[in-house]
Protein backbone atom coordinates (compact mmCIF):
# COMPACT_ATOMS: atom_id res chain seq x y z
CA UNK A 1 9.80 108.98 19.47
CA UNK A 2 7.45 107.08 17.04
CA UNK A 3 6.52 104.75 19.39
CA UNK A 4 5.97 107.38 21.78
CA UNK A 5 3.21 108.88 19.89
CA UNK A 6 1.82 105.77 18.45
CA UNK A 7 1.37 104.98 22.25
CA UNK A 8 -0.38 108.38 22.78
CA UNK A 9 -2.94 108.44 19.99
CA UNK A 10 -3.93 104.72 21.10
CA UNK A 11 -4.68 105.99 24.29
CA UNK A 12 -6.99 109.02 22.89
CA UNK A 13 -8.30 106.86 20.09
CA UNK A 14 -7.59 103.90 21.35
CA UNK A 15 -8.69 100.76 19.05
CA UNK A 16 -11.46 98.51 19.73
CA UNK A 17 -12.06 94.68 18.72
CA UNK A 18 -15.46 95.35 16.33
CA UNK A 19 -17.34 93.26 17.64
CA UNK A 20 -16.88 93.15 21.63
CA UNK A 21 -15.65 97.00 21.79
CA UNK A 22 -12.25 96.34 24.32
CA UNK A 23 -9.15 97.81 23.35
CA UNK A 24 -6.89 95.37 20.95
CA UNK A 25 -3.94 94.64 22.06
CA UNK A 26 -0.44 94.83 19.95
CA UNK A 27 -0.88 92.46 17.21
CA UNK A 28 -4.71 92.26 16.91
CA UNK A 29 -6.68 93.99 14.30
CA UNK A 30 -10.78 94.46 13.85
CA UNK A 31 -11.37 91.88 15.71
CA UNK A 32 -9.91 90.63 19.12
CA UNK A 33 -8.56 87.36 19.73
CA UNK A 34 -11.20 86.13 22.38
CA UNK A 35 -13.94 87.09 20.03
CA UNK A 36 -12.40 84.88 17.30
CA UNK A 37 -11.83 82.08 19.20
CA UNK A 38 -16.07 82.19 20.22
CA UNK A 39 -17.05 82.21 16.56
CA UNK A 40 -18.98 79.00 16.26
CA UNK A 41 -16.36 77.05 14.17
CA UNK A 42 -18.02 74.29 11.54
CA UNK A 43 -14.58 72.30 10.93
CA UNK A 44 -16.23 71.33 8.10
CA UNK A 45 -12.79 71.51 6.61
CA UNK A 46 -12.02 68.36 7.94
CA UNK A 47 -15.44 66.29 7.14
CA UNK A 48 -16.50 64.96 3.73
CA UNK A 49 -19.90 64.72 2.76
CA UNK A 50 -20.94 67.39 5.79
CA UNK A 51 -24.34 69.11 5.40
CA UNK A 52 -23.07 71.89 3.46
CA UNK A 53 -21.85 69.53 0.63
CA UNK A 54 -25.31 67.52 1.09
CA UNK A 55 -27.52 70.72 0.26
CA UNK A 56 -25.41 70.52 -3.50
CA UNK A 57 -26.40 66.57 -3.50
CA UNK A 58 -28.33 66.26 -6.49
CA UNK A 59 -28.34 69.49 -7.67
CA UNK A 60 -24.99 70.50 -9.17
CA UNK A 61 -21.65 68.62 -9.20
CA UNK A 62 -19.19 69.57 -6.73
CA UNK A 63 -15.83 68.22 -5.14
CA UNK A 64 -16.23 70.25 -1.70
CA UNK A 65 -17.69 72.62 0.27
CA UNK A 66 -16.86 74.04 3.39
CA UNK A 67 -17.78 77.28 5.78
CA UNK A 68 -15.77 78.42 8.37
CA UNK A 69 -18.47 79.29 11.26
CA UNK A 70 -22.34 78.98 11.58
CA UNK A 71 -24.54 82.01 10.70
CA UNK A 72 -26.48 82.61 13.97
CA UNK A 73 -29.04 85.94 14.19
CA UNK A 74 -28.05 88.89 17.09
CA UNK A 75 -24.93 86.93 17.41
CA UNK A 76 -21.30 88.17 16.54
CA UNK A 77 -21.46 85.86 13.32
CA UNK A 78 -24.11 88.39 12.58
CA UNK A 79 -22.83 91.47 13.10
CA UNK A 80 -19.30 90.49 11.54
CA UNK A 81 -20.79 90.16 8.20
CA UNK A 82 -23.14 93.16 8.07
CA UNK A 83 -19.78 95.23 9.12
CA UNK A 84 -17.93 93.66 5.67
CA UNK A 85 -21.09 93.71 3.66
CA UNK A 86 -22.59 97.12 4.57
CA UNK A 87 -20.72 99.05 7.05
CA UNK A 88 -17.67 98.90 4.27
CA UNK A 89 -15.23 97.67 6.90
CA UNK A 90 -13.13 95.23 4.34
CA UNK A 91 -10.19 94.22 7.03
CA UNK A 92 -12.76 92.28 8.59
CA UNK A 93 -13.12 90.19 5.37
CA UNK A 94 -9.68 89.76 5.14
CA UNK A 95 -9.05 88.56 8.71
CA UNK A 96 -12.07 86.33 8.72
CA UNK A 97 -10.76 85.02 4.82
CA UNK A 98 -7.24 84.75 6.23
CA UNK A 99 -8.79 82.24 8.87
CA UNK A 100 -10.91 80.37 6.15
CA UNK A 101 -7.35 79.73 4.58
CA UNK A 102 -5.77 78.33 7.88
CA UNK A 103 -8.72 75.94 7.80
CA UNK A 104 -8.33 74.95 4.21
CA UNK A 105 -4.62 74.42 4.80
CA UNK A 106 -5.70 71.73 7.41
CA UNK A 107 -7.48 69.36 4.29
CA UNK A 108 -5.90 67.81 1.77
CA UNK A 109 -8.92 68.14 -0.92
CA UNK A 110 -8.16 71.38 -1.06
CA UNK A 111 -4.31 71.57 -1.51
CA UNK A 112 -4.86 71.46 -5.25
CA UNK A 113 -7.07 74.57 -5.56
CA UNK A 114 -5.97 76.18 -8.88
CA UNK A 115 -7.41 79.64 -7.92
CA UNK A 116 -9.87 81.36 -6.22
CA UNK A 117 -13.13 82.64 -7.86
CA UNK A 118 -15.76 85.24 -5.74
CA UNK A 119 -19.07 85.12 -6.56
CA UNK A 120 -19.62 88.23 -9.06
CA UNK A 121 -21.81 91.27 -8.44
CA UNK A 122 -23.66 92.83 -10.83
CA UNK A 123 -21.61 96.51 -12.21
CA UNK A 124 -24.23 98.25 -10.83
CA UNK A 125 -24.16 97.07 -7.40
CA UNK A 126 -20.86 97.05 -7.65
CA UNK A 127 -20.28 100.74 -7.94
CA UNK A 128 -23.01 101.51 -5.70
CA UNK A 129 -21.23 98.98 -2.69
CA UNK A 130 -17.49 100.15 -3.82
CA UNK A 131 -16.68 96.47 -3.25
CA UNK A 132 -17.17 93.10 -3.72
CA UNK A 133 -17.28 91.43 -0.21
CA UNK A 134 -16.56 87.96 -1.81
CA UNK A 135 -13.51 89.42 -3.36
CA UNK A 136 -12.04 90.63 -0.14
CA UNK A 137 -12.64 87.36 1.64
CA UNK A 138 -10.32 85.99 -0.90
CA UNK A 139 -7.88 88.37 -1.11
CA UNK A 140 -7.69 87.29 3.02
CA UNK A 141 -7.84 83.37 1.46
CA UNK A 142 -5.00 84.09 -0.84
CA UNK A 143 -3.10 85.23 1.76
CA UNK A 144 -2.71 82.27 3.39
CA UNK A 145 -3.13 79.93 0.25
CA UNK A 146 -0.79 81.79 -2.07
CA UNK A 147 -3.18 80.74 -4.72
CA UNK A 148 -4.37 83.32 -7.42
CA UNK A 149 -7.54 85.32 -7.61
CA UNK A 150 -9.66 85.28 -10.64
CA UNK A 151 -12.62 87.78 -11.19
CA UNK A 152 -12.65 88.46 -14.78
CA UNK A 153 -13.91 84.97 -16.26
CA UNK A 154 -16.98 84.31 -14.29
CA UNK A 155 -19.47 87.46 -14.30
CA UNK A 156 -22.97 88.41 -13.42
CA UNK A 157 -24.93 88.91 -16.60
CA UNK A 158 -28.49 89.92 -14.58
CA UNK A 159 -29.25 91.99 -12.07
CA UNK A 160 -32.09 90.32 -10.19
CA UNK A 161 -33.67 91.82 -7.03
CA UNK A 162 -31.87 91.33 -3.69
CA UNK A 163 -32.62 87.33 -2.28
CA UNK A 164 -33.19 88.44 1.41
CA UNK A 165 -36.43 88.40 1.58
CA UNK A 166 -36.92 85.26 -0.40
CA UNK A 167 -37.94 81.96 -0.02
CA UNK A 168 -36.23 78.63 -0.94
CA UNK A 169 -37.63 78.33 -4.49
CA UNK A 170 -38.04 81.97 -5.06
CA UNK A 171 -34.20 82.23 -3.93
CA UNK A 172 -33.60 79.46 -6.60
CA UNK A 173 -35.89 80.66 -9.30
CA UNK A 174 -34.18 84.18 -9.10
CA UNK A 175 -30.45 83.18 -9.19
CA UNK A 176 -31.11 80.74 -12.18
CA UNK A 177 -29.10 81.54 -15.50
CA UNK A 178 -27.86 84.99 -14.39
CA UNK A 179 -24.47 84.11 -14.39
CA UNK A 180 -21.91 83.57 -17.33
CA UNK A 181 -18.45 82.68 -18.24
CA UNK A 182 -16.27 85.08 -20.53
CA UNK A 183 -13.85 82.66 -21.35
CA UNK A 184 -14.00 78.93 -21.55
CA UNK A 185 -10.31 78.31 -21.61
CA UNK A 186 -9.79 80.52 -17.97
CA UNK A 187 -11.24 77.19 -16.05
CA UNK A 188 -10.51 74.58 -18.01
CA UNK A 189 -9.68 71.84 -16.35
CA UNK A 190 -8.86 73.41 -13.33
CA UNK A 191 -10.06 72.90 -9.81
CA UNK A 192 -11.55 77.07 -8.69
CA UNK A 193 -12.50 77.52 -5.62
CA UNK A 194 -15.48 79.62 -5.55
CA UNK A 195 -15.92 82.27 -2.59
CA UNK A 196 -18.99 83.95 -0.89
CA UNK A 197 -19.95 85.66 2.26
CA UNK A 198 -22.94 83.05 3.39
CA UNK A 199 -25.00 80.52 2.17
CA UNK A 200 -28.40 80.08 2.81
CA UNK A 201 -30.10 78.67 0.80
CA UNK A 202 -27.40 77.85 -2.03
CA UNK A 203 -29.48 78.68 -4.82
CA UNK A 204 -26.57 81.65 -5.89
CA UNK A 205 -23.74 79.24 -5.44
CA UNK A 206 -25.32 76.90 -7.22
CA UNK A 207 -25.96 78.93 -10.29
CA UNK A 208 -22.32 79.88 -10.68
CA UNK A 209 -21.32 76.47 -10.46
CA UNK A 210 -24.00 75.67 -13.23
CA UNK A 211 -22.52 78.86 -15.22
CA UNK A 212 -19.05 76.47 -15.06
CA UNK A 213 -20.06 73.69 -15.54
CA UNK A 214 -22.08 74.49 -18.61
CA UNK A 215 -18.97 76.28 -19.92
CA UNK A 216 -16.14 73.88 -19.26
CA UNK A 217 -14.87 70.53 -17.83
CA UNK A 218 -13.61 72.06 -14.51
CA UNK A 219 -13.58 71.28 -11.11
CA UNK A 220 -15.23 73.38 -8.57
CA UNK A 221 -15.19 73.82 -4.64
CA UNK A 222 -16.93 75.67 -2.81
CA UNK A 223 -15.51 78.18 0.76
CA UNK A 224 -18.11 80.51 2.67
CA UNK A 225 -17.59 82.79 5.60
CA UNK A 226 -20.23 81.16 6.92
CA UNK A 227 -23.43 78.72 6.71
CA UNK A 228 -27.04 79.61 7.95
């Protein structure tokens, strides 16, 4: 009988894949399986010293960095995260996190992870977003990692003015020193691995991992949805 009307409300409201708009089949959720498989994959999972990891070259010490697809404009990439970072929908953070993980679980360097860190937002844009999109994409990570989530010892102590519109070194100049740690002993020696949505730049990921750094001898990686 339940199945019954399951079957009948999926044919009145029948669900759709987010990003393509065809029905999902039985076992697929926000986003369908073909559409997954044509998100432009980095595997940079599996390669040390990839251009991600060379943009933190010089700049802050890291052990490594990896993003699971390339950012490309009026593509699905795109439109994926504007849906988890403005259109609230948080299962699509999860499922894209969840297949971050799967990648992770394919490198050794990252099978020591102590726990997973988001990058912060500031309380204010927190309660005026309802989420932290960083946050979900690790609760999708964890998932997959069984590895704890952390987001009480690293926090944003400034609010500074959206980076969208930046450049480079505005971008850098306005993410510098805005972030703290609460307590030293959280990270100590540890190895976090510290979750966000996209880089760009780096300039925000790089001021966390100065934050840590500055605090405590502890090892940081870094995991993004995806790299523009």
């Amino acid at each position: 009988m339940i199945s019954w009307v399951e079957n009948l409300i999926q044919i009145i409201y029948p669900n759709l894949c987010l990003v393509c708009s065809d029905p999902l089949v039985s076992g697929e959720k926000d986003v369908c399986n073909i559409c997954q498989s044509n998100l432009p994959y980095t595997n940079y999972h599996l390669q040390s010293g990839n251009l991600m990891e060379q943009r933190f070259w010089g700049k802050v010490e890291i052990e490594r960095a990896t993003a699971l697809f390339f950012y490309q404009k009026e593509t699905s990439t795109q439109k994926l995260l504007e849906l988890l970072k403005y259109k609230g929908e948080q299962g699509v953070g999860e499922l894209l996190g969840r297949l971050l993980g799967v990648s992770l679980l394919q490198s050794t360097d990252f099978k020591d992870i102590d726990m997973l860190v988001p990058v912060p937002l500031h309380p204010n844009k927190l309660k005026k977003r309802g989420y932290n999109q960083s946050e979900v994409i690790c609760r999708g990570i964890g998932f997959i990692l069984q590895k704890p989530l952390n987001t009480s010892c690293l926090y944003r102590a400034i609010e500074n003015p959206t980076q969208t519109k930046k450049g480079v070194y505005e971008r850098w100049e306005n993410a510098a020193g805005i972030f703290a740690v609460k307590d030293e002993a959280c990270f100590a020696e540890k190895h976090i691995l510290l979750v966000d949505d996209v880089l760009t730049t780096g300039s925000t990921v790089e001021a966390c991992v100065q934050a840590v750094k500055q605090a405590c001898d502890t090892r940081v990686s870094i995991a993004t949805l995806a790299i523009a």
